[in-house]
PDB file of N, CA and C in Angstrom:
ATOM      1  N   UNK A   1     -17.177  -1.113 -11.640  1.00  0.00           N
ATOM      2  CA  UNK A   1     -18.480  -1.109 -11.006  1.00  0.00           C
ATOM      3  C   UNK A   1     -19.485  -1.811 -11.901  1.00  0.00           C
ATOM      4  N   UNK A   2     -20.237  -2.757 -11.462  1.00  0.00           N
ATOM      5  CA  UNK A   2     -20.902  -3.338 -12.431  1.00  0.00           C
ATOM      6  C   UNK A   2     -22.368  -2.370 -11.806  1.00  0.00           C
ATOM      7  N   UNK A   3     -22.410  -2.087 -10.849  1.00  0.00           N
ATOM      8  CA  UNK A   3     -24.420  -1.780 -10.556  1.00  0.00           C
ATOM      9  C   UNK A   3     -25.120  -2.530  -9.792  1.00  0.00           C
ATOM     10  N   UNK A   4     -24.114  -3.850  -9.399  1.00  0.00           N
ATOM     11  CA  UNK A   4     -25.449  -4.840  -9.214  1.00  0.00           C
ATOM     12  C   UNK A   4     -24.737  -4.587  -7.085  1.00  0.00           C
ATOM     13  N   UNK A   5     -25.734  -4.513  -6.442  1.00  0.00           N
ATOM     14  CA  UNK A   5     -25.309  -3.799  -4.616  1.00  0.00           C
ATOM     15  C   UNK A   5     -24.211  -5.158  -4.294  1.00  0.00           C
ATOM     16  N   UNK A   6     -23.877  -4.955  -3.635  1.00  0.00           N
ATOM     17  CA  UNK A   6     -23.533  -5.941  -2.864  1.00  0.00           C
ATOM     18  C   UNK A   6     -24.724  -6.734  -1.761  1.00  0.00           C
ATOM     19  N   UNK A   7     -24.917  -8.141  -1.747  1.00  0.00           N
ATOM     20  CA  UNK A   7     -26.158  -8.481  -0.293  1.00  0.00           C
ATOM     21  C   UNK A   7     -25.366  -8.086   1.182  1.00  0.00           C
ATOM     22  N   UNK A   8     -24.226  -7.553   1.362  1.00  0.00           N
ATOM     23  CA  UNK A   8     -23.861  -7.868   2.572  1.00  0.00           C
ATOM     24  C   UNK A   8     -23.792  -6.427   3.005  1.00  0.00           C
ATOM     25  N   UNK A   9     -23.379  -5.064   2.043  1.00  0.00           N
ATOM     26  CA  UNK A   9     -23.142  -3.587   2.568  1.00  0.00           C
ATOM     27  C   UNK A   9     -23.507  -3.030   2.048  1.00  0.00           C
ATOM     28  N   UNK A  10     -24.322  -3.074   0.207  1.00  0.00           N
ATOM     29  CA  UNK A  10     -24.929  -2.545  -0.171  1.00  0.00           C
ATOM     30  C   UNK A  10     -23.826  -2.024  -1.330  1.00  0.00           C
ATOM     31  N   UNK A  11     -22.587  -2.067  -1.399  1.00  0.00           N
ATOM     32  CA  UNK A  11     -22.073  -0.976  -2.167  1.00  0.00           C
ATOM     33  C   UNK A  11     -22.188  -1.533  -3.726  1.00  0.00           C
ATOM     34  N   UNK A  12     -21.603  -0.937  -4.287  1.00  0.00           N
ATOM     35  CA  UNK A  12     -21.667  -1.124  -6.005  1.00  0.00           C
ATOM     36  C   UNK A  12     -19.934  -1.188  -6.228  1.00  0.00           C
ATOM     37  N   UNK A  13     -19.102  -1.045  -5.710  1.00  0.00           N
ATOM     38  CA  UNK A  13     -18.032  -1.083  -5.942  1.00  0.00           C
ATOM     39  C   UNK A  13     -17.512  -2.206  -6.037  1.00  0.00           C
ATOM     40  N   UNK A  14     -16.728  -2.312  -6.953  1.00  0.00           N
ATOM     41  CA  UNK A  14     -16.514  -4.184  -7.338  1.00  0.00           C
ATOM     42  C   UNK A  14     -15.040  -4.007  -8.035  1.00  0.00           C
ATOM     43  N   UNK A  15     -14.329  -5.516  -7.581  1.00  0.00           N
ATOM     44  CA  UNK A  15     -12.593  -5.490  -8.334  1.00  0.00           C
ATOM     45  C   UNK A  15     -13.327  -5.618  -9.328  1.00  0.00           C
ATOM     46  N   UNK A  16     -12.439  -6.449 -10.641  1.00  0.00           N
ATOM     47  CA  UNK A  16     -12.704  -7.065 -11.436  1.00  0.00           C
ATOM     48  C   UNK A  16     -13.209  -8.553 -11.283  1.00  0.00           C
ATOM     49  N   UNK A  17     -12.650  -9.162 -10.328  1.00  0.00           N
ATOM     50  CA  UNK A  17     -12.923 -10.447  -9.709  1.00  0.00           C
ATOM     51  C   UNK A  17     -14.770 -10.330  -9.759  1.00  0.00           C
ATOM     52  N   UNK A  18     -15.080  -9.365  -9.314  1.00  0.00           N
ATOM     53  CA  UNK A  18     -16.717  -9.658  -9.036  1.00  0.00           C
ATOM     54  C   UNK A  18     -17.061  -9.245  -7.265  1.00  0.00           C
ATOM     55  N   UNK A  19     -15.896  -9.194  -6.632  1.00  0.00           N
ATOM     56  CA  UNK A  19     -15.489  -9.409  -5.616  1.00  0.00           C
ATOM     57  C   UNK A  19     -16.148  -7.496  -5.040  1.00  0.00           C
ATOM     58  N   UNK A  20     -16.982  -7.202  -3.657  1.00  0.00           N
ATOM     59  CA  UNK A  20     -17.099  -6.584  -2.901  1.00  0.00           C
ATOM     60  C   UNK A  20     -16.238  -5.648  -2.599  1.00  0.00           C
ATOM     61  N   UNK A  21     -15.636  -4.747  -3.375  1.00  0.00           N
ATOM     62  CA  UNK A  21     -14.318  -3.642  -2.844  1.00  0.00           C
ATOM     63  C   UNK A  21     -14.196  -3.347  -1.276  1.00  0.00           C
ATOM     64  N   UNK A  22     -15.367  -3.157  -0.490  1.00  0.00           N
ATOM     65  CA  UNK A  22     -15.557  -2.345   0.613  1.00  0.00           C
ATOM     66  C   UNK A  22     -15.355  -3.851   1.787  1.00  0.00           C
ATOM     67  N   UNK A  23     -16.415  -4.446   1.373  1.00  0.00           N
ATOM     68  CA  UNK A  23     -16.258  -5.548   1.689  1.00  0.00           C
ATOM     69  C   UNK A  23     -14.798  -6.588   2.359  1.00  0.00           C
ATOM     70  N   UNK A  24     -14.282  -6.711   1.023  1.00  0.00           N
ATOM     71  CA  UNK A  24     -12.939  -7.276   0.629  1.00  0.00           C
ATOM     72  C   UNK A  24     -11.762  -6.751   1.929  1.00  0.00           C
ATOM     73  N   UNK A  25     -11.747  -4.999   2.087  1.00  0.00           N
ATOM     74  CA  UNK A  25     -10.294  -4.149   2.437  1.00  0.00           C
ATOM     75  C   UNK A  25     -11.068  -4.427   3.931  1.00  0.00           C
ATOM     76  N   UNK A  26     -12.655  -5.003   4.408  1.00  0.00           N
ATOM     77  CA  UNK A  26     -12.677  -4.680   5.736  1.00  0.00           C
ATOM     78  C   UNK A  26     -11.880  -6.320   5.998  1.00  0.00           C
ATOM     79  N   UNK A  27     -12.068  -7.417   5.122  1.00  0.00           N
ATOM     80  CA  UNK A  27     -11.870  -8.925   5.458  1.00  0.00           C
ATOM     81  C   UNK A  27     -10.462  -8.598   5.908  1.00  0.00           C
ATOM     82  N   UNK A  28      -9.705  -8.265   5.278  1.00  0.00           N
ATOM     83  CA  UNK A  28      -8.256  -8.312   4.857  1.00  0.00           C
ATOM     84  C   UNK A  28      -7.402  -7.392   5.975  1.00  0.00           C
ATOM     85  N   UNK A  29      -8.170  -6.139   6.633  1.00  0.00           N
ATOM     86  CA  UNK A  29      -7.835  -5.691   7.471  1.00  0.00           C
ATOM     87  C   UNK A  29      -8.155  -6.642   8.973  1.00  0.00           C
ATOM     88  N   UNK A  30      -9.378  -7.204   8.805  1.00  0.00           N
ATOM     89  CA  UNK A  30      -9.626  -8.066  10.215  1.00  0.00           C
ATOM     90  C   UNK A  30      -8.914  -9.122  10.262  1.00  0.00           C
ATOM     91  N   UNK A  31      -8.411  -9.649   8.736  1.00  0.00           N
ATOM     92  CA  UNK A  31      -7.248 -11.111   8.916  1.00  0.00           C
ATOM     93  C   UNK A  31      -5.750 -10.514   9.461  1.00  0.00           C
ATOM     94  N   UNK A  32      -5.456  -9.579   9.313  1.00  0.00           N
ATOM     95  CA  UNK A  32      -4.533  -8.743   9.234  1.00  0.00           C
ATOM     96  C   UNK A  32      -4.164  -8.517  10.947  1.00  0.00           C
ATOM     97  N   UNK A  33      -5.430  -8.211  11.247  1.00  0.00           N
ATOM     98  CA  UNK A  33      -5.577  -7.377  13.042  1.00  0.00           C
ATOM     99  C   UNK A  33      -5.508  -8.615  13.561  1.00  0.00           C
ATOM    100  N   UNK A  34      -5.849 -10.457  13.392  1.00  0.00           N
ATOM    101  CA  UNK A  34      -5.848 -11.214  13.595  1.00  0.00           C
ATOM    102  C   UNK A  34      -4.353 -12.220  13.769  1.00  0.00           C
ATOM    103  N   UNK A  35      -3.726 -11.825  12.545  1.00  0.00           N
ATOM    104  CA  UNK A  35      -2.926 -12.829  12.133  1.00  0.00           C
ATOM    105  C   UNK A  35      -1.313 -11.504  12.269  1.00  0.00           C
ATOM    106  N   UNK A  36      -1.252 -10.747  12.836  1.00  0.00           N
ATOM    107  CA  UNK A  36      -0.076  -9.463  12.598  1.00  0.00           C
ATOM    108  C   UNK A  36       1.168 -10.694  12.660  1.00  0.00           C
ATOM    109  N   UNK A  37       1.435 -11.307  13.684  1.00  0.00           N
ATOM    110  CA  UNK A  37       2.661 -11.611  13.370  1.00  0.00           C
ATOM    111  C   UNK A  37       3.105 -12.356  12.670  1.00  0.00           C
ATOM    112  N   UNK A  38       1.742 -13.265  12.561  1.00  0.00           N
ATOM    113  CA  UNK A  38       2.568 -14.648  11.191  1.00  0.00           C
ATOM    114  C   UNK A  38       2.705 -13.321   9.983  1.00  0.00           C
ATOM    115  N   UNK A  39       2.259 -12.823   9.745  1.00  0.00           N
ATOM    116  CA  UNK A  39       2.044 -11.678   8.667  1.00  0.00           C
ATOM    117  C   UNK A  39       3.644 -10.830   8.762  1.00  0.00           C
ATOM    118  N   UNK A  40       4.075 -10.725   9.328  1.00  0.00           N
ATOM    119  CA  UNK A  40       5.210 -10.260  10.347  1.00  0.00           C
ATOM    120  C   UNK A  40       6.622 -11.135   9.908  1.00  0.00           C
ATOM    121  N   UNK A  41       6.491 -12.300  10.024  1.00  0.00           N
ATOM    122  CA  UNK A  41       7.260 -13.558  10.138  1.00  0.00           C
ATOM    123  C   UNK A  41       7.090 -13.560   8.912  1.00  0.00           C
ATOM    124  N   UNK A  42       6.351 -13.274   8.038  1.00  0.00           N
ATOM    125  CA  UNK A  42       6.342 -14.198   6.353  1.00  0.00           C
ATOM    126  C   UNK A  42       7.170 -13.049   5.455  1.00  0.00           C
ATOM    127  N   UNK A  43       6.541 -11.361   5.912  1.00  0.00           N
ATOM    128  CA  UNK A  43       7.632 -10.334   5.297  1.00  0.00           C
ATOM    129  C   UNK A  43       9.215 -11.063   5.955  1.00  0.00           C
ATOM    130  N   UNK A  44       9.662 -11.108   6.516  1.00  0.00           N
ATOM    131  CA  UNK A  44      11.180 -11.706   7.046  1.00  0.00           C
ATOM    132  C   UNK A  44      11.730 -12.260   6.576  1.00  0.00           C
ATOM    133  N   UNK A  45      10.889 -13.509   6.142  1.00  0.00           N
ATOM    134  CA  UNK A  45      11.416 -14.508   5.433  1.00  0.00           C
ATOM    135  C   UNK A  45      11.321 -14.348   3.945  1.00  0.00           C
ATOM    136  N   UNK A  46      10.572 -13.632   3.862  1.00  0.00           N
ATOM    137  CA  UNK A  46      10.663 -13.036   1.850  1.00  0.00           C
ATOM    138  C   UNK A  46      11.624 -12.166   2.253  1.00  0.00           C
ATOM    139  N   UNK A  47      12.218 -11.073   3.015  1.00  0.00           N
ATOM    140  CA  UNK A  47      13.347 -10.213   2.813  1.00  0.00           C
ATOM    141  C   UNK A  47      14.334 -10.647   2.637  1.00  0.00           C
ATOM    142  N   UNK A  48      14.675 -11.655   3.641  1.00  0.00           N
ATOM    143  CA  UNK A  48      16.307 -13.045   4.182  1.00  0.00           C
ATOM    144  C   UNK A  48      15.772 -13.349   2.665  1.00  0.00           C
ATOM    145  N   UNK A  49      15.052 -14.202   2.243  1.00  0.00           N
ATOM    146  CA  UNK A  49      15.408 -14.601   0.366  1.00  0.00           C
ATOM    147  C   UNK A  49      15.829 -13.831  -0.449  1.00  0.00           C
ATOM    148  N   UNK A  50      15.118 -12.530  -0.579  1.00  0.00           N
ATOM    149  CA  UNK A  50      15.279 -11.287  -1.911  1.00  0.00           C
ATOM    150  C   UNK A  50      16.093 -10.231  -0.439  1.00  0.00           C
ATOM    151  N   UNK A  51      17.464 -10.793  -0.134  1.00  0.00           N
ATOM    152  CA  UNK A  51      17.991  -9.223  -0.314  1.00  0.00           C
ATOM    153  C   UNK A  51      18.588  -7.932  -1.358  1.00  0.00           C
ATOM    154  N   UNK A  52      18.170  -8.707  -2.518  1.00  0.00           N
ATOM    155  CA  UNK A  52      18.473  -7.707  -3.461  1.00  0.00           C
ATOM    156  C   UNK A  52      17.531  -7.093  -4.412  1.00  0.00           C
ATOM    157  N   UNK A  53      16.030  -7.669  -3.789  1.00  0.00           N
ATOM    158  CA  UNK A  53      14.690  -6.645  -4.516  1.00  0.00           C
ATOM    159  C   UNK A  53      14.008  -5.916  -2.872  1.00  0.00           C
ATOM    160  N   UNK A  54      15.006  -6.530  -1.922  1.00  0.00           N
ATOM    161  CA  UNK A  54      14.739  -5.436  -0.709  1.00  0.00           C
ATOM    162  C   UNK A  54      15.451  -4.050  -1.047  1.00  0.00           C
ATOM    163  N   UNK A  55      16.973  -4.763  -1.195  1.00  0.00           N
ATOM    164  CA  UNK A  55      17.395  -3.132  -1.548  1.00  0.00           C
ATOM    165  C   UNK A  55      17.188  -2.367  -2.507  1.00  0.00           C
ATOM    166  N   UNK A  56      16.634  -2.922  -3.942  1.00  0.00           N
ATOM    167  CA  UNK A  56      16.058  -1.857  -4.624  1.00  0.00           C
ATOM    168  C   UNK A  56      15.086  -1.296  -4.507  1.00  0.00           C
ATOM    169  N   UNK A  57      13.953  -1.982  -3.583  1.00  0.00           N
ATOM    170  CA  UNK A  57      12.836  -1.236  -3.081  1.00  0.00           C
ATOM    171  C   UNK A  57      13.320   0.078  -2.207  1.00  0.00           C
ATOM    172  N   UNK A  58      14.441  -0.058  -1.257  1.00  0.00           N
ATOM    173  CA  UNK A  58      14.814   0.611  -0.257  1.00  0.00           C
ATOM    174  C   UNK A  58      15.837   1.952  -1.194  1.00  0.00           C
ATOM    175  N   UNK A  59      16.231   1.778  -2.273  1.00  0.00           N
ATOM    176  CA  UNK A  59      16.801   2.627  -3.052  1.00  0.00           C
ATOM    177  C   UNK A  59      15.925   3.489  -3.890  1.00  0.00           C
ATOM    178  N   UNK A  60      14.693   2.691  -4.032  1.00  0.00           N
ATOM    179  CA  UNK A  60      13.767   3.466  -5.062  1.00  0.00           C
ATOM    180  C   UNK A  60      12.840   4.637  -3.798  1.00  0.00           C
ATOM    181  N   UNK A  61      12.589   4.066  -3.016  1.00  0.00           N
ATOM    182  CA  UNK A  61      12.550   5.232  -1.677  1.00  0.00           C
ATOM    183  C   UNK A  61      13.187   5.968  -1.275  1.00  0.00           C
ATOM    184  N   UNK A  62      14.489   5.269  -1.237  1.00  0.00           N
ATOM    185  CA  UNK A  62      15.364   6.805  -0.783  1.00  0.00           C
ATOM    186  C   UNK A  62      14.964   8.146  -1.818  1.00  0.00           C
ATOM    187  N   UNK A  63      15.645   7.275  -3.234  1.00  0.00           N
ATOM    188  CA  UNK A  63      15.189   8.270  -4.236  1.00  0.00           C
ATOM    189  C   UNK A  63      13.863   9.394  -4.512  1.00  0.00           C
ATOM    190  N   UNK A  64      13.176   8.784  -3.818  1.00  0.00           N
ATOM    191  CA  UNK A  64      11.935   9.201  -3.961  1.00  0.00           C
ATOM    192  C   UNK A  64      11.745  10.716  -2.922  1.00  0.00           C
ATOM    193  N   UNK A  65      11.614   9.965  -1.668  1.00  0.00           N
ATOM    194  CA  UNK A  65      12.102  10.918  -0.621  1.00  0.00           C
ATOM    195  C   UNK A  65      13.191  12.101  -1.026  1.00  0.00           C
ATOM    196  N   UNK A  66      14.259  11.978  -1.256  1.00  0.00           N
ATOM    197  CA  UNK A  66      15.747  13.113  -1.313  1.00  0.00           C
ATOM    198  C   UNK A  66      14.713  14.132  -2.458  1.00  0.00           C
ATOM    199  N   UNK A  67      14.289  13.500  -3.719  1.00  0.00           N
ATOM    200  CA  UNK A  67      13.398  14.562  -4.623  1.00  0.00           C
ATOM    201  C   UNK A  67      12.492  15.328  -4.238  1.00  0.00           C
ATOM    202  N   UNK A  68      11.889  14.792  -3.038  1.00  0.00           N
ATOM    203  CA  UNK A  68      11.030  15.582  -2.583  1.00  0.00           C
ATOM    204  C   UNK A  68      11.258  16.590  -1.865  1.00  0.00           C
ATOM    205  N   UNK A  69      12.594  15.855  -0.834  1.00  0.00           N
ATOM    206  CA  UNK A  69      12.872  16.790  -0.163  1.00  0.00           C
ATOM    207  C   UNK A  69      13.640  18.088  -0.823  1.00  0.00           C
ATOM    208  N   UNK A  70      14.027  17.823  -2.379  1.00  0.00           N
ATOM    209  CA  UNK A  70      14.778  18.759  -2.727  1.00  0.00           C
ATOM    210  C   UNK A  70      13.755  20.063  -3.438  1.00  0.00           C
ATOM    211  N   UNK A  71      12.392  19.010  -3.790  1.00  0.00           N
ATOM    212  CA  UNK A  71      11.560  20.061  -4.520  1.00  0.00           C
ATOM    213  C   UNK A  71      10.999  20.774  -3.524  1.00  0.00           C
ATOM    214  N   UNK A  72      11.149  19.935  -2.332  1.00  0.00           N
ATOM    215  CA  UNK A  72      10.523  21.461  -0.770  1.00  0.00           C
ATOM    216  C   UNK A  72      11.761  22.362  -0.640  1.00  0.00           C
ATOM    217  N   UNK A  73      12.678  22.314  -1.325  1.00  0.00           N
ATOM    218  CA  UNK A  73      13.933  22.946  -0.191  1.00  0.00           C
ATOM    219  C   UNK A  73      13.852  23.926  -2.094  1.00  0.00           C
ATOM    220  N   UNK A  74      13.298  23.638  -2.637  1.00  0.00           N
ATOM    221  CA  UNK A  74      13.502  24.582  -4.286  1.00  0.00           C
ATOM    222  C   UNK A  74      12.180  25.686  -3.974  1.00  0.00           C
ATOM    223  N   UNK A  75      11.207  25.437  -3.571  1.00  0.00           N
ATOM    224  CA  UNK A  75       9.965  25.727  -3.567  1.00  0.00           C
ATOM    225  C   UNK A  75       9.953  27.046  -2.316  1.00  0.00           C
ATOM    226  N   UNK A  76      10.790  26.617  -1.412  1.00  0.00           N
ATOM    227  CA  UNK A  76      10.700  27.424  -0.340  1.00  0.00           C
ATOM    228  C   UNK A  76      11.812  28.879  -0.463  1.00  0.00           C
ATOM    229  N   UNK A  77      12.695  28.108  -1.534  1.00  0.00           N
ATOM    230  CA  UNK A  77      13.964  29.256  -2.219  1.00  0.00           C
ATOM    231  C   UNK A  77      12.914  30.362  -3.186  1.00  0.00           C
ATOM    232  N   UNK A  78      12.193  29.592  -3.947  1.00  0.00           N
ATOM    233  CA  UNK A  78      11.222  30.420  -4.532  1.00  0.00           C
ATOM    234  C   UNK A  78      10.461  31.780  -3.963  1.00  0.00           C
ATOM    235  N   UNK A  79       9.539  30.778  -3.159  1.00  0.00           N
ATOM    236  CA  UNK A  79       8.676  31.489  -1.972  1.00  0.00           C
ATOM    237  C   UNK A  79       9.557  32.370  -1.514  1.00  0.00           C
ATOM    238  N   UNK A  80      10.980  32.782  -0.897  1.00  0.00           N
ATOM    239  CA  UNK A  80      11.610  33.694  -0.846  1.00  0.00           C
ATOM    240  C   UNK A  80      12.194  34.488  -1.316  1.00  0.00           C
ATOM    241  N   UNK A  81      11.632  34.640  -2.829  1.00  0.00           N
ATOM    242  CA  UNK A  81      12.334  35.605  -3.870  1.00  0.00           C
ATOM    243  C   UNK A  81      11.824  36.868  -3.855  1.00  0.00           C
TER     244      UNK A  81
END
């Protein structure tokens, strides 16, 4: 946060860039609501290249998920003691 408003919403919230935080996530969501499928089409074609930092993404989720689900399924053994 540097202090200094933004002219367009007023906020004080700033990347490091200098750049409008509030600002910035509304641009990026309206290019987004605009552009879904080329946006769509470009994840595809980065997956078909990296199928093998797809599947470690998709492994580091599983992982992620099963822990959780195991610390709900520990938590609820608890809760029934």
């Amino acid at each position: 946060m540097t202090g200094k408003p933004c002219a367009r919403c007023g906020s004080t919230e700033r990347y490091a860039s200098g750049r409008c935080a509030p600002c910035k996530r509304e641009s990026s969501r309206a290019w987004y609501a605009a552009n879904t499928e080329r946006k769509r089409e470009a994840t595809r074609k980065w997956q078909a290249a990296n199928p093998e930092l797809v599947a470690a993404y998709d492994r580091k989720r599983r992982g992620k998920a099963a822990n959780l689900a195991a610390m709900n399924a520990n938590a609820i053994a608890i809760m029934t003691l």
